[in-house]
Protein backbone atom coordinates (compact mmCIF):
# COMPACT_ATOMS: atom_id res chain seq x y z
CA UNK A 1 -10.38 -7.96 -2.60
CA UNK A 2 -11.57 -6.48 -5.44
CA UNK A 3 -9.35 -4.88 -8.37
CA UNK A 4 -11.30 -1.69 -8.34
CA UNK A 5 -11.05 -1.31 -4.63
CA UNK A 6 -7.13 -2.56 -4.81
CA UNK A 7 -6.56 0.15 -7.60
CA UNK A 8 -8.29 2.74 -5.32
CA UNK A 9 -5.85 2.11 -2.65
CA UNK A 10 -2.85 1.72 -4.73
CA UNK A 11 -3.38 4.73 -6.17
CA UNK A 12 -3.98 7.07 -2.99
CA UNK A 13 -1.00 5.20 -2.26
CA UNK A 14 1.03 7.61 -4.15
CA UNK A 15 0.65 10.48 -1.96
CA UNK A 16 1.63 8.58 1.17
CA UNK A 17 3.96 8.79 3.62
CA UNK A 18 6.05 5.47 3.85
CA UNK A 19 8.04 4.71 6.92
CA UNK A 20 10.67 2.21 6.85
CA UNK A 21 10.46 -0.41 9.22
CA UNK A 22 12.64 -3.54 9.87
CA UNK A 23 9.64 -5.06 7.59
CA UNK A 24 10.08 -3.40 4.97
CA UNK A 25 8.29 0.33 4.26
CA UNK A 26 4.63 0.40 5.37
CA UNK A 27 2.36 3.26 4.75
CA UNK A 28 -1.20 3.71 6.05
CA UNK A 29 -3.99 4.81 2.97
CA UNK A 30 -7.70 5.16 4.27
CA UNK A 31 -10.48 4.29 1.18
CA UNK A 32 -13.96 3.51 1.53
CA UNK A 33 -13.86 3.47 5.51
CA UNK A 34 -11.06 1.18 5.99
CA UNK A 35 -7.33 2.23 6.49
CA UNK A 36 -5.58 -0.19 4.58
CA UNK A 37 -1.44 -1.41 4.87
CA UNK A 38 0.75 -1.34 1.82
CA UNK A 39 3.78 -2.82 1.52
CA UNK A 40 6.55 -1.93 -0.86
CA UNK A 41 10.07 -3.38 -0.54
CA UNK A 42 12.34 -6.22 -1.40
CA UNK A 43 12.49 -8.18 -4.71
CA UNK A 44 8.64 -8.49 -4.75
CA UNK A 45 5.86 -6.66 -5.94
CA UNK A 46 3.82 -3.57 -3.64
CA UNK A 47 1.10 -5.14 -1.98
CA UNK A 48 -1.93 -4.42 0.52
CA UNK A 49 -1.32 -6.81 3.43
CA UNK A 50 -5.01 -6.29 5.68
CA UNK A 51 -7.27 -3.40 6.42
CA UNK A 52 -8.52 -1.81 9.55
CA UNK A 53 -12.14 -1.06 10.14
CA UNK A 54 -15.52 -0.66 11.98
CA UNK A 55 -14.88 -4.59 12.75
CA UNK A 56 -11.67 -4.60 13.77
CA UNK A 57 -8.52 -6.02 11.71
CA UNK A 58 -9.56 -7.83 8.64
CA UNK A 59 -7.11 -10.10 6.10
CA UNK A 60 -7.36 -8.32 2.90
CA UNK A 61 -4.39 -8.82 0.17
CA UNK A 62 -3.78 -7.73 -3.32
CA UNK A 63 -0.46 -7.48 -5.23
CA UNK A 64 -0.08 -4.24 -7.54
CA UNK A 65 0.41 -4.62 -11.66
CA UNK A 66 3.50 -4.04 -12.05
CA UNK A 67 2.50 -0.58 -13.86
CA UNK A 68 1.66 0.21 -9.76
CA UNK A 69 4.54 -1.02 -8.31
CA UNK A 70 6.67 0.88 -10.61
CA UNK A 71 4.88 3.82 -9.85
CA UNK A 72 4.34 3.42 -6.16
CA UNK A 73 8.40 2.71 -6.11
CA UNK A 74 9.03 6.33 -8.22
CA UNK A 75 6.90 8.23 -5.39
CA UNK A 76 8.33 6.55 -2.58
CA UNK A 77 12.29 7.71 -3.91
CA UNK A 78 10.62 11.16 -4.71
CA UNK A 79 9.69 10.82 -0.90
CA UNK A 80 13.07 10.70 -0.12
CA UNK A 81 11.62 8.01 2.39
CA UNK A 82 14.84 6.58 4.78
């Protein structure tokens, strides 16, 4: 994936709603046409873990900076996400 298209996602990211799953929290951010995952929990950094599309289900994966994840990690607990 490309870091201008991973940047693009990470930061419509922000305004997402996470849900908390037994995974981890998951939210669902649509850029470009595709709805891609992202990932945020645990010891590791956010990441976007495959993308839905015209096609189907594709593999696409990019870790944030760590200037994302610390972002992404301040919206989620301004979320309040449980």
């Amino acid at each position: 994936m490309d870091q201008d298209t991973a940047d693009k996602v990470f930061e419509a990211a922000l305004t997402a709603t996470f849900r908390r799953t037994n995974l981890g929290l998951h939210a669902e951010v649509s850029v470009g046409g595709y709805t891609y995952t992202v990932e945020a929990g645990g010891g590791f950094l956010a990441c976007i873990d495959g993308r839905t599309g015209y096609g189907g289900d594709e593999h696409a994966f990019a870790n944030a900076t760590p200037e994302q994840d610390a972002a992404l990690r301040r919206a989620i607990a301004a979320q309040g996400t449980k």
